[in-house]
N, C-alpha and C. Protein backbone atom coordinates (compact mmCIF):
# COMPACT_ATOMS: atom_id res chain seq x y z
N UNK A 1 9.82 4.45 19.27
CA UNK A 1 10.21 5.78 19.09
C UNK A 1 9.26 6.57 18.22
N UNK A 2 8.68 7.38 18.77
CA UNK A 2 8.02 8.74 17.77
C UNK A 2 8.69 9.67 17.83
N UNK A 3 7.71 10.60 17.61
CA UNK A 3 8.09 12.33 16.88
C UNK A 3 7.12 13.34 17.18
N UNK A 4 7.37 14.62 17.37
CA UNK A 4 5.97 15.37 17.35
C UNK A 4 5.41 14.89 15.78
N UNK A 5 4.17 15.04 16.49
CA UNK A 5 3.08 14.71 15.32
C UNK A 5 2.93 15.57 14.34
N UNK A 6 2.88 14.98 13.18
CA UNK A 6 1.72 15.63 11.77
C UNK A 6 0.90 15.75 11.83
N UNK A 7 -0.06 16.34 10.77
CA UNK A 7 -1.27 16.24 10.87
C UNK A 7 -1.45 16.52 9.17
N UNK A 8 -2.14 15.47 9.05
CA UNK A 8 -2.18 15.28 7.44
C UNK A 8 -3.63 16.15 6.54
N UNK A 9 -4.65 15.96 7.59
CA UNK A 9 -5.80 16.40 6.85
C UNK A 9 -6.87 16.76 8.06
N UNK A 10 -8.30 17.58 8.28
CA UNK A 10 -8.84 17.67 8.66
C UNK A 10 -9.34 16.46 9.45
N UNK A 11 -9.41 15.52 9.13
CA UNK A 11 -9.99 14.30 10.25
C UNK A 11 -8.95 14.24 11.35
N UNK A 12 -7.67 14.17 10.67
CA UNK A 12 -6.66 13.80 12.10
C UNK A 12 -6.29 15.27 12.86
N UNK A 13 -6.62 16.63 12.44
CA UNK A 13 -6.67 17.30 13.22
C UNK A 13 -7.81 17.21 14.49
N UNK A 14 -9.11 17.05 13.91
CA UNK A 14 -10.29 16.94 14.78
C UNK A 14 -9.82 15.96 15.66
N UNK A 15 -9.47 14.72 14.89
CA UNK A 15 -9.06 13.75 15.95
C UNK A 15 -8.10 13.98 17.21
N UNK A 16 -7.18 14.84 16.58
CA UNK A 16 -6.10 15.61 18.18
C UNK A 16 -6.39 16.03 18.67
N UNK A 17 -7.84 16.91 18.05
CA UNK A 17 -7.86 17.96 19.27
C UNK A 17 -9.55 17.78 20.22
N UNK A 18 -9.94 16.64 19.84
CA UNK A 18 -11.03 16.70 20.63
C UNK A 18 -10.11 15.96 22.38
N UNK A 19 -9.37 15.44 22.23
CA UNK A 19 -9.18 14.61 23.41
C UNK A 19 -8.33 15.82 24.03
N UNK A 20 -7.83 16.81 23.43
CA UNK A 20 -6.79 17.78 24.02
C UNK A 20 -8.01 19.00 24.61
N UNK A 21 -9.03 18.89 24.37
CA UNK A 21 -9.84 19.93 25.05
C UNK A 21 -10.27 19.58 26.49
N UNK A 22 -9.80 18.03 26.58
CA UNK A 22 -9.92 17.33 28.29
C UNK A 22 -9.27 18.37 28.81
N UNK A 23 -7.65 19.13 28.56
CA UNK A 23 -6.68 19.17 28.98
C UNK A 23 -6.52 20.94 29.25
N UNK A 24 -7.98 21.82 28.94
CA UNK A 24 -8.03 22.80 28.71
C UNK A 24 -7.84 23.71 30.00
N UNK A 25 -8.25 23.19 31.25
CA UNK A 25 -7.82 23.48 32.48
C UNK A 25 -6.69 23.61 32.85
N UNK A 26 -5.40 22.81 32.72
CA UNK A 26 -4.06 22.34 33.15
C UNK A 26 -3.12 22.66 31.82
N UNK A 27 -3.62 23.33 30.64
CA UNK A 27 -2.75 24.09 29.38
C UNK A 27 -3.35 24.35 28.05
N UNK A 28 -3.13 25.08 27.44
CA UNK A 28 -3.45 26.06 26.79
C UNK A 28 -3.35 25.24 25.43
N UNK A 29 -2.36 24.46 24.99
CA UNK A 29 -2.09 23.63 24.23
C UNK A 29 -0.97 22.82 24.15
N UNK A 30 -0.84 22.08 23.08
CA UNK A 30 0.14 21.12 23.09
C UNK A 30 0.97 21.68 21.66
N UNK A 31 2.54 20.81 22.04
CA UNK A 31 3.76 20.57 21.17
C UNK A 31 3.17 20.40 19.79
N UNK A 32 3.51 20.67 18.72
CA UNK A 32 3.31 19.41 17.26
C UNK A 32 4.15 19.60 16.99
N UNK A 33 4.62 18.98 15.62
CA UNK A 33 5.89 19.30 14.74
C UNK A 33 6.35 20.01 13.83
N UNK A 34 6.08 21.02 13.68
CA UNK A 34 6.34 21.84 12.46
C UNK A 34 7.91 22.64 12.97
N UNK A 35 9.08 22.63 11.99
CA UNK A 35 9.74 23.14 12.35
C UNK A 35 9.97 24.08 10.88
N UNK A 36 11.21 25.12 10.52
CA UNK A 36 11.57 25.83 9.54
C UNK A 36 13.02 25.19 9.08
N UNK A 37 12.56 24.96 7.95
CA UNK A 37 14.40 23.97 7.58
C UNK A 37 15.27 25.27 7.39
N UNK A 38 16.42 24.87 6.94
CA UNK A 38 17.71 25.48 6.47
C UNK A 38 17.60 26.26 4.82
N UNK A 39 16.19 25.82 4.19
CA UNK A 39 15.48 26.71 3.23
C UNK A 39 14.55 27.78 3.41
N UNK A 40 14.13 27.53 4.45
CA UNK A 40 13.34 28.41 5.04
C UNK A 40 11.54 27.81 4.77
N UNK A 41 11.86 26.61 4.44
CA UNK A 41 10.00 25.39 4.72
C UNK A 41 9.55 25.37 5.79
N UNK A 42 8.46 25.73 6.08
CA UNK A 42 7.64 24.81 7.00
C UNK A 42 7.74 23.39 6.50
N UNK A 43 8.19 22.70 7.52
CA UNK A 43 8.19 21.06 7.09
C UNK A 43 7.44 20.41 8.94
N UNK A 44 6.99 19.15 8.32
CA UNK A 44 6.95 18.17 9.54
C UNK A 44 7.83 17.79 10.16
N UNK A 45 8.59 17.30 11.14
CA UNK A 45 9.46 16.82 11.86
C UNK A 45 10.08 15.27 10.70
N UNK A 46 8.68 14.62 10.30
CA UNK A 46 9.03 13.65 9.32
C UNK A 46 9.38 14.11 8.10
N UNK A 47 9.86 15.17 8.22
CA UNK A 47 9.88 16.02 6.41
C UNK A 47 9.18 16.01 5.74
N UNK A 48 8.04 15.88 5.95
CA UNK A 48 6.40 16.02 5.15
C UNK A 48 6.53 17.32 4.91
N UNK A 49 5.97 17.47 4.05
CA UNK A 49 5.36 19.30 3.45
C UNK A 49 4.30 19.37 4.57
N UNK A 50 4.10 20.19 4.94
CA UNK A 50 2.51 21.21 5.74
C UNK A 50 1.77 21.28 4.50
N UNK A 51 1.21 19.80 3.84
CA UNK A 51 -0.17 19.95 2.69
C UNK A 51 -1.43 20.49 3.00
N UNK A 52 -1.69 20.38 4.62
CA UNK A 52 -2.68 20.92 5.34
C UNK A 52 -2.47 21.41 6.48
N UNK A 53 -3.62 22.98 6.52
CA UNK A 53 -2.50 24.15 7.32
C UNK A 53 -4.26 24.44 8.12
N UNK A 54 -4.00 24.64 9.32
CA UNK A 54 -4.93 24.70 10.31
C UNK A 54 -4.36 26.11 11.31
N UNK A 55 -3.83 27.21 11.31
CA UNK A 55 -3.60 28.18 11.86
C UNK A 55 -4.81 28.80 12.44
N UNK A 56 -4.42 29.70 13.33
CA UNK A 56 -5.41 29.92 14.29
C UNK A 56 -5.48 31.86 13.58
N UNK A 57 -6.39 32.27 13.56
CA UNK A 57 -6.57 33.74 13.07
C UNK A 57 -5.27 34.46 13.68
N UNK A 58 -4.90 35.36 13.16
CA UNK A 58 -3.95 35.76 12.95
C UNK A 58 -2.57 35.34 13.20
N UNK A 59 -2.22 33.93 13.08
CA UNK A 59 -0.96 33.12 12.91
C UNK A 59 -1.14 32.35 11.48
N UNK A 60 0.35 31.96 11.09
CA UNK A 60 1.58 32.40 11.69
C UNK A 60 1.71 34.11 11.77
N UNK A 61 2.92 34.84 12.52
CA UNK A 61 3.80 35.70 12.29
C UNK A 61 4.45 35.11 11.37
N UNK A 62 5.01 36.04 10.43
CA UNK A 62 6.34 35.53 9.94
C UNK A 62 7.60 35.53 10.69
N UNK A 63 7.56 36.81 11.57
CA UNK A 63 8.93 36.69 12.24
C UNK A 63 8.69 35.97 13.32
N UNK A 64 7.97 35.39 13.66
CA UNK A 64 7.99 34.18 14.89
C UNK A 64 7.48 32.90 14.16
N UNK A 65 8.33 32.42 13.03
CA UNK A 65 7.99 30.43 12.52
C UNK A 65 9.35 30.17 13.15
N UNK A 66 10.12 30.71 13.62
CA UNK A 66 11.63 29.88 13.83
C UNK A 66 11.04 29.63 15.85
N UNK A 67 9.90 29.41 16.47
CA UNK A 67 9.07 29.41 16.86
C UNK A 67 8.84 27.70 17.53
N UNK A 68 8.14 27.54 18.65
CA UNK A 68 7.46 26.32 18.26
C UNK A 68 6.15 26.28 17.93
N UNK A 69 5.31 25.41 17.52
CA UNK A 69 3.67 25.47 16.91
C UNK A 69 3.25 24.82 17.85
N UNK A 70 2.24 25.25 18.72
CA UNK A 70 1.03 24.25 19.25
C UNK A 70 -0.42 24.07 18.90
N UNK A 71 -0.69 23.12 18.93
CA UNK A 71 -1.95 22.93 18.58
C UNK A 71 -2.96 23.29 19.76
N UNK A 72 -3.89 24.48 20.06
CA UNK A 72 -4.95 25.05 21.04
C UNK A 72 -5.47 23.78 21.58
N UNK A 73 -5.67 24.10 22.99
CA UNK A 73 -6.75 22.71 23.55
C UNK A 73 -7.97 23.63 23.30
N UNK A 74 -7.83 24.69 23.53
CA UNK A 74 -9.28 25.47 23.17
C UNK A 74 -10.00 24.78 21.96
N UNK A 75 -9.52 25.71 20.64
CA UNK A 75 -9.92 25.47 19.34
C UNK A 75 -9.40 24.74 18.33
N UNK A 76 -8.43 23.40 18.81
CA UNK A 76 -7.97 22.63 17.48
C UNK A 76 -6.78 23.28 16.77
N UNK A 77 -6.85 24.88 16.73
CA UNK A 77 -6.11 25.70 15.70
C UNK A 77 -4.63 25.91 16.42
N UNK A 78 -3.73 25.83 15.11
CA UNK A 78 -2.39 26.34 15.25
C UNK A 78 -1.81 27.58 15.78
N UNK A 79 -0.61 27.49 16.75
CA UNK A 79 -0.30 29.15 17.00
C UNK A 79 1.28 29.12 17.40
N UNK A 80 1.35 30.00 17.46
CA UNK A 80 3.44 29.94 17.48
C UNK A 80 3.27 30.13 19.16
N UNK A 81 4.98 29.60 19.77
CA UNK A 81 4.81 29.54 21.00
C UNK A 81 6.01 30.42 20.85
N UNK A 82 6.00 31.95 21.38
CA UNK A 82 7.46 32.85 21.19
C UNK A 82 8.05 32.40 22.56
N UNK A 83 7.71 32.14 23.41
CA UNK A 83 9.09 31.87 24.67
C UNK A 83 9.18 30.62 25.09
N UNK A 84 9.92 29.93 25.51
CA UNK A 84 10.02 28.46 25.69
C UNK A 84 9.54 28.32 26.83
N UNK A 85 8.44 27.89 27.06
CA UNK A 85 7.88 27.49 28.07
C UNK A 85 7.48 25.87 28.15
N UNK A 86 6.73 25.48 29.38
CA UNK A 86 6.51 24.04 29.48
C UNK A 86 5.48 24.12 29.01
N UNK A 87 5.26 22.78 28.28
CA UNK A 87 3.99 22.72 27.47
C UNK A 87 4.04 20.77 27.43
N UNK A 88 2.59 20.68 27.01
CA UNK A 88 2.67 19.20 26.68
C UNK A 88 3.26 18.92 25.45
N UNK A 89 3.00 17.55 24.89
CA UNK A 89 3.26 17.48 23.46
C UNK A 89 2.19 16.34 23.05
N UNK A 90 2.09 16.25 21.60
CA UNK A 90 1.60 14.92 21.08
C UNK A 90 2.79 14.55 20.10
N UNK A 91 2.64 13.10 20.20
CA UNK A 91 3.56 12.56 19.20
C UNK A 91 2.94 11.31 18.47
N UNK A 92 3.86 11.15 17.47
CA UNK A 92 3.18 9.65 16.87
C UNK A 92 4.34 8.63 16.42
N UNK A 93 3.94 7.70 16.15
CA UNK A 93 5.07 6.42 15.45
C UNK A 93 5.06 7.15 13.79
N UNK A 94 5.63 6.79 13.46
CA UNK A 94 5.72 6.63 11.35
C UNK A 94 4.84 5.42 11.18
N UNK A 95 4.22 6.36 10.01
CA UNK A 95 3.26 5.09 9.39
C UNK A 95 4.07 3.92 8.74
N UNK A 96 3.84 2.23 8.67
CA UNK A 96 4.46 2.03 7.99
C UNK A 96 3.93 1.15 7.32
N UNK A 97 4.39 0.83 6.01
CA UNK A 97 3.91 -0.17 4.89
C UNK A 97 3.53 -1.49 5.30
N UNK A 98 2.30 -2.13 5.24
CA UNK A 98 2.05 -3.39 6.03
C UNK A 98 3.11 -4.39 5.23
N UNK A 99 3.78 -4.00 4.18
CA UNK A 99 4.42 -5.31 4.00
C UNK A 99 5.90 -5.17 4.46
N UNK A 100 5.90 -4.19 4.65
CA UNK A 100 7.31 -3.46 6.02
C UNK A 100 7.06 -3.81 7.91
N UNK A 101 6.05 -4.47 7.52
CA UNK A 101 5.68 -4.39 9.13
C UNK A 101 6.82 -5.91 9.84
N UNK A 102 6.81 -6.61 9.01
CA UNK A 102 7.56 -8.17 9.50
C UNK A 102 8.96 -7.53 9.77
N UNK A 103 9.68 -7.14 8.40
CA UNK A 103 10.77 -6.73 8.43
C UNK A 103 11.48 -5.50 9.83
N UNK A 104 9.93 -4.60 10.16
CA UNK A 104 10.12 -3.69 11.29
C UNK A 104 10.28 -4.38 12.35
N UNK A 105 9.65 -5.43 12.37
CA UNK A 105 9.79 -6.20 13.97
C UNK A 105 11.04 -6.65 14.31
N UNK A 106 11.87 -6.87 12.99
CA UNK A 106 13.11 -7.56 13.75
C UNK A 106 14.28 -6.38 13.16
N UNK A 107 14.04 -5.23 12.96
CA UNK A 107 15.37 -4.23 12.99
C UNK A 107 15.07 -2.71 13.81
N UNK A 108 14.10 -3.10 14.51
CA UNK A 108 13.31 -1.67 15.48
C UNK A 108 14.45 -1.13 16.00
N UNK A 109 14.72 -0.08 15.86
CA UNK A 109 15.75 0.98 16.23
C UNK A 109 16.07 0.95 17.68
N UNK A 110 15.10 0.73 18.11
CA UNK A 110 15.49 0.56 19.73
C UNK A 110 16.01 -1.01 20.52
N UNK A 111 16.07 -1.54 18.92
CA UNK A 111 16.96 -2.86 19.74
C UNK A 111 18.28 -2.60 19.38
N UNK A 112 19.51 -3.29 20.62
CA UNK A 112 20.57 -2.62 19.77
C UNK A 112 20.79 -3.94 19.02
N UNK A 113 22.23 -3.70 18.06
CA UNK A 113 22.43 -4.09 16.57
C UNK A 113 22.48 -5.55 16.64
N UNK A 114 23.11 -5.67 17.45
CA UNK A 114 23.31 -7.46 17.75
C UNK A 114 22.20 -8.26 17.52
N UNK A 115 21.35 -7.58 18.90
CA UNK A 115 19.89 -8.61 19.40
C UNK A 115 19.24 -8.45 17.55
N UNK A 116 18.43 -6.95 17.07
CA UNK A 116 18.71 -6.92 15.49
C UNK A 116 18.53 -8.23 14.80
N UNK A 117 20.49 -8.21 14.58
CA UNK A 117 21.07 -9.59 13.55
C UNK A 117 20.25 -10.82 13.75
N UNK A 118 20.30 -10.58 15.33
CA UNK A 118 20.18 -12.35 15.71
C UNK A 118 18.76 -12.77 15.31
N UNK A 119 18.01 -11.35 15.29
CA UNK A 119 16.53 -11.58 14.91
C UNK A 119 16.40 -11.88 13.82
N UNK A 120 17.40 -11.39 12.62
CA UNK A 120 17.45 -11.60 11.29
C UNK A 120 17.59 -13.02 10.47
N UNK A 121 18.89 -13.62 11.26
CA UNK A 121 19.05 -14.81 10.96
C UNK A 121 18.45 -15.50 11.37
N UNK A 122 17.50 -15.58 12.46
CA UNK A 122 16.59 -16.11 12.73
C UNK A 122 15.37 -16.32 11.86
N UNK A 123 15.13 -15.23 11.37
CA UNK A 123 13.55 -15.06 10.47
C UNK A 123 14.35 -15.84 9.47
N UNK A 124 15.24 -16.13 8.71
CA UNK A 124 16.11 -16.36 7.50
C UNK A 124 16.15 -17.79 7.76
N UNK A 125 16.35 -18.09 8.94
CA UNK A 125 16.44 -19.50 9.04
C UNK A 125 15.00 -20.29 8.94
N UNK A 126 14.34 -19.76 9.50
CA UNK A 126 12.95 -20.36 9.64
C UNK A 126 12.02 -19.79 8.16
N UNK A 127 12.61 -18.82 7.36
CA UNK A 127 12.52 -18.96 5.69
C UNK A 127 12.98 -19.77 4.80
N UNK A 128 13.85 -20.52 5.25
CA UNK A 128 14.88 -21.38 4.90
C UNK A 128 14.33 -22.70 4.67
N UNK A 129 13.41 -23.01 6.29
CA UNK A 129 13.46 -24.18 6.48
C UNK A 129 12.27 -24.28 5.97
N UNK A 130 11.14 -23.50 6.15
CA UNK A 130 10.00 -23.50 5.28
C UNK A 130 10.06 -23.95 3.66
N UNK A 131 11.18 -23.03 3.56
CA UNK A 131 11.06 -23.97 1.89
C UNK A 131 11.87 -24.74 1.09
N UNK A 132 12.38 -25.18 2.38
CA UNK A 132 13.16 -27.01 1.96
C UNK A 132 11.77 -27.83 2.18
N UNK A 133 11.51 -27.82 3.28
CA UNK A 133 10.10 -28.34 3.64
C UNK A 133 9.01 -28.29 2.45
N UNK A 134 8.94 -27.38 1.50
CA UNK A 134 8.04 -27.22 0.48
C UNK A 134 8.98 -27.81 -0.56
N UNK A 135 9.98 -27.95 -0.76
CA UNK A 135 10.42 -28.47 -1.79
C UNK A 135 10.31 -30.02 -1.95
N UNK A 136 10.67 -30.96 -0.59
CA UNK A 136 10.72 -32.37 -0.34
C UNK A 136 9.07 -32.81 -0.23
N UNK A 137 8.37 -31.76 0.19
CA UNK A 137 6.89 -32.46 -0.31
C UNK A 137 6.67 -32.03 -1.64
N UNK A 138 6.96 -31.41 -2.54
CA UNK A 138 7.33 -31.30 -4.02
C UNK A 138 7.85 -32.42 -4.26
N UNK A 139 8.81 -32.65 -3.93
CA UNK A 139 10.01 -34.17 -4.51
C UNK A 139 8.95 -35.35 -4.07
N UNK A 140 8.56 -35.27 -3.34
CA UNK A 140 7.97 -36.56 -3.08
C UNK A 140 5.99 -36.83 -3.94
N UNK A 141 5.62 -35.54 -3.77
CA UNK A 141 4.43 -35.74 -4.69
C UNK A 141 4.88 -35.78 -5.97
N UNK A 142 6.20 -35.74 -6.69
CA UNK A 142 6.62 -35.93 -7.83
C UNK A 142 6.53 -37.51 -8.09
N UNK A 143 7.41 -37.89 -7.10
CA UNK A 143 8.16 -39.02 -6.95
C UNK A 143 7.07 -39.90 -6.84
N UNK A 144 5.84 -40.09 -6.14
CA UNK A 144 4.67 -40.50 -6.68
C UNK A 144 3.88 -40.39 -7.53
N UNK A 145 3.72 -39.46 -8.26
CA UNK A 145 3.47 -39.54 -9.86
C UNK A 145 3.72 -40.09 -10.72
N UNK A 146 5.31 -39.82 -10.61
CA UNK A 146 5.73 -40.36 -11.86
C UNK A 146 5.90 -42.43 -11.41
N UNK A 147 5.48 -42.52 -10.25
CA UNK A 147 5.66 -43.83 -9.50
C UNK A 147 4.76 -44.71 -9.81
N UNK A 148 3.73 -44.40 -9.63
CA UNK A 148 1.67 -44.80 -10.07
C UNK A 148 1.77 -44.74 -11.68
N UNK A 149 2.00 -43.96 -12.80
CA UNK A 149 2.53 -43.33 -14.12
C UNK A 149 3.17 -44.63 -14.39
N UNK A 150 4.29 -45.59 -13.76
CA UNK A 150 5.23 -45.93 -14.32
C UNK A 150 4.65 -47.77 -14.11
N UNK A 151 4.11 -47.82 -12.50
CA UNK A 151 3.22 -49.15 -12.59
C UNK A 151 2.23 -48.99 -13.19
N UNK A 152 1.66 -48.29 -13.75
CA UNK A 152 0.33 -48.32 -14.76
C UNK A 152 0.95 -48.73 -16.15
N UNK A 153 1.90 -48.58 -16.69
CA UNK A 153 3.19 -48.97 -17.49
C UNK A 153 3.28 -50.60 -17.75
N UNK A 154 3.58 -50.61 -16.34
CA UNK A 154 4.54 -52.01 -16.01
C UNK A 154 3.02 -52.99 -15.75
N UNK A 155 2.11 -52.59 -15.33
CA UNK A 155 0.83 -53.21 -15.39
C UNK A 155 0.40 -53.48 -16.64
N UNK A 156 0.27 -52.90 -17.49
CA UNK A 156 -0.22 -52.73 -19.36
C UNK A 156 0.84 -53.43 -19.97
N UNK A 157 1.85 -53.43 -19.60
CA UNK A 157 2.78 -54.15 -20.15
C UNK A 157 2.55 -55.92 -19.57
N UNK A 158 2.37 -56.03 -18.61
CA UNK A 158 2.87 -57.56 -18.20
C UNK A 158 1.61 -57.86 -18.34
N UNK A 159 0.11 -57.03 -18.54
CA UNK A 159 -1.14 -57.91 -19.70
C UNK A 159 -1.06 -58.05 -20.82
N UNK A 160 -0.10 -57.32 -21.37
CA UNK A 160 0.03 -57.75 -23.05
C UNK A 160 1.34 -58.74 -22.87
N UNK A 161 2.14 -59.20 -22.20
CA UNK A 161 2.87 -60.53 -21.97
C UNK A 161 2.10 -61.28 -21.62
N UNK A 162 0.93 -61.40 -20.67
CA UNK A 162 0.58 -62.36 -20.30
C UNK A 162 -0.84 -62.82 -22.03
N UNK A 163 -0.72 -61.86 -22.20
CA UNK A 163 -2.23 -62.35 -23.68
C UNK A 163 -1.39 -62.82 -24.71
N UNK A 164 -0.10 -62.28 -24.69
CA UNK A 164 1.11 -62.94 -25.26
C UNK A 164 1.49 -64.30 -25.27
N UNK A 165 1.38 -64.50 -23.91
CA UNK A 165 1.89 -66.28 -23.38
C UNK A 165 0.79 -66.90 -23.89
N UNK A 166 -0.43 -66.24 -23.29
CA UNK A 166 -1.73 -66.85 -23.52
C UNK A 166 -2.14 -67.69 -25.06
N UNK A 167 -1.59 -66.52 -26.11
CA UNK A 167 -1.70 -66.94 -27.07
C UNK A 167 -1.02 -68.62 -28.15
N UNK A 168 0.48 -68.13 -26.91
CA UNK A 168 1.56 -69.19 -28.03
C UNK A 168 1.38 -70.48 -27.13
């Protein structure tokens, strides 16, 4: 599942819009995400702030942001779309934290809740078993330590019995 797209900074604008100038024949531009909240923000669809603003000369209107925004296949630049017409779109996934990425695989929104769980207890189990498995080769490289430790003991000991016997 995505979203109309953001656009965070000058590289990922260039980046949208060079492949959207293929498209300059068959439309004028594409969908993004900028909508006007219930405060009256320009926000992203992801609720990002608009930190970087790429408008096209003389946009926005103010009285046309309640509007949609497309991004020009012409020039890269932003412009309000006043009548609802067909248009393409771009969209994207959410970025996500690589150490969120394991955990994403097994609760992806588009599985339903069940399949989910079953993925859960699954990963949980095979976390599980991993570190019993690390614990009993723990117990056992112990258990030889202190094993070798204890005949090195019982060795030093039964030469000083035997230099013992030897003696009397």
């Amino acid at each position: 599942g995505g979203m109309l797209t953001s656009v965070d900074d000058l590289t990922e604008s260039n980046f949208l819009a060079e492949p959207a100038e293929l498209y300059t024949s068959k439309t004028s531009g594409f969908c993004i995400g900028i909508y006007r909240n219930v405060n009256g923000q320009l926000l992203w669809q992801d609720n990002n702030a608009l930190d970087f603003l790429n408008w096209g000369e003389g946009q926005p209107l103010e009285n046309q942001l309640d509007y949609r925004v497309e991004l020009s296949a012409f020039s890269g630049c932003w412009s309000i779309l006043s009548c609802p017409s067909q248009r393409g779109f771009i969209c994207k996934k959410p970025k996500i934290h690589p150490l969120l990425f394991a955990l994403y695989l097994f609760t992806d929104a588009k599985k339903d809740k069940e399949h989910g769980h079953m993925n859960m207890w699954v990963l949980l189990t095979l976390v599980l078993i991993i570190l019993l498995g690390m614990g009993f080769i723990l117990f056992f490289l112990f258990k030889i330590k202190t094993q070798s430790e204890t005949e090195r003991e019982m060795r030093k000991y039964s030469t000083v019995l035997e230099y013992n016997c030897a003696l009397t």
